[in-house]
N, C-alpha and C. Protein backbone atom coordinates (compact mmCIF):
# COMPACT_ATOMS: atom_id res chain seq x y z
N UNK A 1 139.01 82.48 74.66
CA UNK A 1 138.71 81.59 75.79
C UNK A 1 139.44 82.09 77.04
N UNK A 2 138.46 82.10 78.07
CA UNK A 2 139.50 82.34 79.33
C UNK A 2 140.89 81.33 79.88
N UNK A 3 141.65 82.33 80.06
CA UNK A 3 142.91 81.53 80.14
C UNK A 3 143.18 81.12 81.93
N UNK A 4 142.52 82.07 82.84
CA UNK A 4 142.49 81.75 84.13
C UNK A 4 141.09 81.75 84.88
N UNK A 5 140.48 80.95 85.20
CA UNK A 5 139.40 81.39 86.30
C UNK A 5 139.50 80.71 87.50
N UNK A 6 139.11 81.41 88.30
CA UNK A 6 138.51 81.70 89.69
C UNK A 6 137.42 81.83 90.29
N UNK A 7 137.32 81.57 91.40
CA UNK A 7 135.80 81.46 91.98
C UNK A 7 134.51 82.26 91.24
N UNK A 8 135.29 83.76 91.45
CA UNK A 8 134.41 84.27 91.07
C UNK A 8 135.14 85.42 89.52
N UNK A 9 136.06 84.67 89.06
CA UNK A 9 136.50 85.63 88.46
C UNK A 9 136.99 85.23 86.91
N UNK A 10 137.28 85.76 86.00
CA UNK A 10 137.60 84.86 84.37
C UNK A 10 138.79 86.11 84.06
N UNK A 11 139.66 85.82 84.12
CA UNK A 11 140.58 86.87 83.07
C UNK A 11 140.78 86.10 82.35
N UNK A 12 140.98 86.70 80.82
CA UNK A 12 141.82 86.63 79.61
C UNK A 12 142.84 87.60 80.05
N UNK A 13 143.87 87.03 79.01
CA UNK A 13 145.26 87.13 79.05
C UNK A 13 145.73 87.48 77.53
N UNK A 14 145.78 88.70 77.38
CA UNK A 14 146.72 88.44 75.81
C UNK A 14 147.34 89.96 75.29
N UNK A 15 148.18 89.57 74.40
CA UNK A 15 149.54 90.19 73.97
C UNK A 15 149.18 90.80 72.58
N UNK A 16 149.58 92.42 72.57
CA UNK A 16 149.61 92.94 71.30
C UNK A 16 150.69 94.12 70.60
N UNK A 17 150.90 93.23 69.69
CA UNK A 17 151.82 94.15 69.05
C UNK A 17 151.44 95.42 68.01
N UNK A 18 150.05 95.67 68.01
CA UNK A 18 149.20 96.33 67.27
C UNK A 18 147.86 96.73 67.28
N UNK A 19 148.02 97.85 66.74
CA UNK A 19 146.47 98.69 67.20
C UNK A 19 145.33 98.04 67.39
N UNK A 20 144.71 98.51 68.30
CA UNK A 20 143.36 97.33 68.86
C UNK A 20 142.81 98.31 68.34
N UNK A 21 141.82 97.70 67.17
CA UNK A 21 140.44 97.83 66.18
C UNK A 21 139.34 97.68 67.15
N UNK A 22 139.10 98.82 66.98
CA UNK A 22 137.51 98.99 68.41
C UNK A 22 137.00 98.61 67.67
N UNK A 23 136.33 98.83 66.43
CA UNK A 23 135.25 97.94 65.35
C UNK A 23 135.29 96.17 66.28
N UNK A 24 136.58 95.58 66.14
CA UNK A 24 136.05 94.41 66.57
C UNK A 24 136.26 94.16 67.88
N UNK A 25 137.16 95.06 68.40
CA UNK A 25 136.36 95.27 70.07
C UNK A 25 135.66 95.19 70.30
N UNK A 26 134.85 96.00 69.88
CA UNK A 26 133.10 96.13 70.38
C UNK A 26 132.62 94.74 70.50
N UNK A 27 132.82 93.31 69.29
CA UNK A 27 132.48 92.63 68.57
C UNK A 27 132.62 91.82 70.28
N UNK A 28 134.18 91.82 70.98
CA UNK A 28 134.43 91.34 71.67
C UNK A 28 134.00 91.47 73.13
N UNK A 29 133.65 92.62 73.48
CA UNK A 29 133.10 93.14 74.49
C UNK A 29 131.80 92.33 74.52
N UNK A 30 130.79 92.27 73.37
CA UNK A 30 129.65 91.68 73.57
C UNK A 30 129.78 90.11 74.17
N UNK A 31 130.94 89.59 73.40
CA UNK A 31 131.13 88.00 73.65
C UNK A 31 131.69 88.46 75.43
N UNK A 32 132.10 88.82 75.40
CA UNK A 32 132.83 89.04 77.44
C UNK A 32 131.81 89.18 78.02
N UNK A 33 130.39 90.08 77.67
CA UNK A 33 129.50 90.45 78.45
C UNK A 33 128.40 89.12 78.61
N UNK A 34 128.45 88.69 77.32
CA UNK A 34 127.51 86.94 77.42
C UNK A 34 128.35 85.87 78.08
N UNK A 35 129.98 86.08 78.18
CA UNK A 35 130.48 85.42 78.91
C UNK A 35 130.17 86.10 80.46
N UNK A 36 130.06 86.69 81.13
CA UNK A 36 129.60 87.34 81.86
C UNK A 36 128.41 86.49 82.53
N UNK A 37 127.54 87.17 81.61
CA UNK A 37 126.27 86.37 82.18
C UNK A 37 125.90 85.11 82.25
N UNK A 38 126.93 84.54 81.43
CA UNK A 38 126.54 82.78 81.42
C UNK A 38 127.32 82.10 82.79
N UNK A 39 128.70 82.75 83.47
CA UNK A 39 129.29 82.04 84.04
C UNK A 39 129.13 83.12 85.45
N UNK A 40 128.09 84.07 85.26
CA UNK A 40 127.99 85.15 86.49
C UNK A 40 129.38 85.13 87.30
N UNK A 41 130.31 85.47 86.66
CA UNK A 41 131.52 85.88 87.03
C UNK A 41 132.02 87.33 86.43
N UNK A 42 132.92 88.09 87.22
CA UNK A 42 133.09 89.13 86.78
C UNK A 42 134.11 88.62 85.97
N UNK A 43 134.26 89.10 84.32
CA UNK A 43 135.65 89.68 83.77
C UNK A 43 136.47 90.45 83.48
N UNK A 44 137.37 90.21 83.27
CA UNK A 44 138.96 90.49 83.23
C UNK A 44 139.61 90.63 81.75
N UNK A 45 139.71 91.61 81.22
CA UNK A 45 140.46 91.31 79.98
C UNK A 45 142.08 92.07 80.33
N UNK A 46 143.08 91.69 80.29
CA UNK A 46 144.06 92.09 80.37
C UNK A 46 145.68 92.08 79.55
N UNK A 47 145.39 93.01 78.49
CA UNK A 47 146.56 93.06 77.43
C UNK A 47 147.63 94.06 77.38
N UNK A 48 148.57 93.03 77.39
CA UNK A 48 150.03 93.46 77.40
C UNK A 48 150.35 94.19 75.92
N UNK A 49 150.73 95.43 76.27
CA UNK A 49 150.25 96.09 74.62
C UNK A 49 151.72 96.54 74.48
N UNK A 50 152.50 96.76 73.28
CA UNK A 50 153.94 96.98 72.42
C UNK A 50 153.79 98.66 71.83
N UNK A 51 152.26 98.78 71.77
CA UNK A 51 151.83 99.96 71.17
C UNK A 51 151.53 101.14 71.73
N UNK A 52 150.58 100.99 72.39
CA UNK A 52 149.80 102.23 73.73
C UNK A 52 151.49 103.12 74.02
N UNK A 53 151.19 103.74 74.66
CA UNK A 53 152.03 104.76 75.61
C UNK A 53 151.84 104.82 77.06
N UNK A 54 150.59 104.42 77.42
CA UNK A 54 149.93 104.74 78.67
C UNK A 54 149.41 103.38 79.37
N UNK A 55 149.64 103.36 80.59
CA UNK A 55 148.28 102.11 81.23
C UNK A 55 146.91 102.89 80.98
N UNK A 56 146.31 101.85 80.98
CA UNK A 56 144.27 102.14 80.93
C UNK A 56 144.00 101.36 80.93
N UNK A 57 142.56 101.87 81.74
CA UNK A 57 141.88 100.89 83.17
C UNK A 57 140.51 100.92 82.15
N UNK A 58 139.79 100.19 81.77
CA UNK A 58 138.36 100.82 81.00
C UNK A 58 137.17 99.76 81.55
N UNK A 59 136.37 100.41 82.08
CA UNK A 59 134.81 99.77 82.35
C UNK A 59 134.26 99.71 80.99
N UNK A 60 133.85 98.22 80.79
CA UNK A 60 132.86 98.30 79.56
C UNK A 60 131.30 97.86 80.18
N UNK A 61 130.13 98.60 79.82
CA UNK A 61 128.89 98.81 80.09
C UNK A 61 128.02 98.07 79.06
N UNK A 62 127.58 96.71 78.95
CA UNK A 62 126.89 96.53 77.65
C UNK A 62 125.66 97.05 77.99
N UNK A 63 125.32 96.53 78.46
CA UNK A 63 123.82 96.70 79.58
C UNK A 63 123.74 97.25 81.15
N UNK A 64 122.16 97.28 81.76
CA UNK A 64 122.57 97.18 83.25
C UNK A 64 123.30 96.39 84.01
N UNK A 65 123.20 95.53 83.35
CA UNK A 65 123.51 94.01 84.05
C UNK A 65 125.07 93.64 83.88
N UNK A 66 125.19 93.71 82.37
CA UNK A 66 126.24 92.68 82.25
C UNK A 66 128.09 93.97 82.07
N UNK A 67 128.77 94.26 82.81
CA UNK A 67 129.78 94.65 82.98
C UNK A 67 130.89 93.91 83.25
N UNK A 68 132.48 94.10 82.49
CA UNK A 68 133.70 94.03 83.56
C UNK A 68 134.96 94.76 82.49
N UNK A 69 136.08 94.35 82.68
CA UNK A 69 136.87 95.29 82.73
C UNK A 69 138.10 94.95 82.27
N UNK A 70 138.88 96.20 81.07
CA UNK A 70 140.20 95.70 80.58
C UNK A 70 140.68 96.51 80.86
N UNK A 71 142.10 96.14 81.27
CA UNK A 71 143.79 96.74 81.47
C UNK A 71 144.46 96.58 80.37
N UNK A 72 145.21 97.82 80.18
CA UNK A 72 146.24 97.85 79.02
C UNK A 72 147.08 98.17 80.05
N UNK A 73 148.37 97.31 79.61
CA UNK A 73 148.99 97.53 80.56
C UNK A 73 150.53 98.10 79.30
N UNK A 74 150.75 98.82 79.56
CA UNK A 74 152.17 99.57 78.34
C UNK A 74 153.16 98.90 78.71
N UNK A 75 153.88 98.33 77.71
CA UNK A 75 155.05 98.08 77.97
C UNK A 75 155.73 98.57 77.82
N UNK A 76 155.61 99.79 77.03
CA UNK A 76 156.33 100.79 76.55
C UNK A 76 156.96 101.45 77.90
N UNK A 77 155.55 101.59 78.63
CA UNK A 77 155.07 102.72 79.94
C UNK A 77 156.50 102.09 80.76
N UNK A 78 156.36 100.69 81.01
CA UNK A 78 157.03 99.86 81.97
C UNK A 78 158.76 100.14 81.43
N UNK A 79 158.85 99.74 79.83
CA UNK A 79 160.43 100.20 79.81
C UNK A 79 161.11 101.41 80.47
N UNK A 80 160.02 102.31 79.94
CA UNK A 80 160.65 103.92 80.51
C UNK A 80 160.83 103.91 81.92
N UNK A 81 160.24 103.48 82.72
CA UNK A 81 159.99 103.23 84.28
C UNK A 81 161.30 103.04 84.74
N UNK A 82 161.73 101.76 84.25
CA UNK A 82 163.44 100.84 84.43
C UNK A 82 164.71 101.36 83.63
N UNK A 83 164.04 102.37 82.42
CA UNK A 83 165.38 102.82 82.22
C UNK A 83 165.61 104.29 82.84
């Protein structure tokens, strides 16, 4: 469920301590993209990851139509930064 929206906008918000399973990614991308089209707002997926190494920015494409977009944001990335 979206945790913030905006006029024109829906981010989710969420936290992982473990490998994100594209198998049910995918699963999830479809539900973002029908969320998409039902609330014609762009989304936002944005997870705070324990795992990654790197930030990444990723466009997901279901269709012509229905697009938006997740951030991994490293926390890993961010410790190294400050120490």
């Amino acid at each position: 469920m979206p945790a913030l929206t905006f006029e024109d906008l829906i981010i989710n918000l969420e936290f992982q301590s473990y490998k994100i399973n594209y198998e049910q990614e995918a699963k999830f991308n479809v539900y973002q993209a029908y969320l998409h089209k039902v609330h014609q707002k762009h989304v936002i997926k944005v997870i705070f990851s324990t795992v990654v190494e790197m930030h990444e920015l990723i466009t997901h494409k279901i269709n012509s139509y229905d697009r938006f977009t997740m951030l991994i944001i490293s926390l890993k990335a961010l410790y190294q930064k400050q120490s």
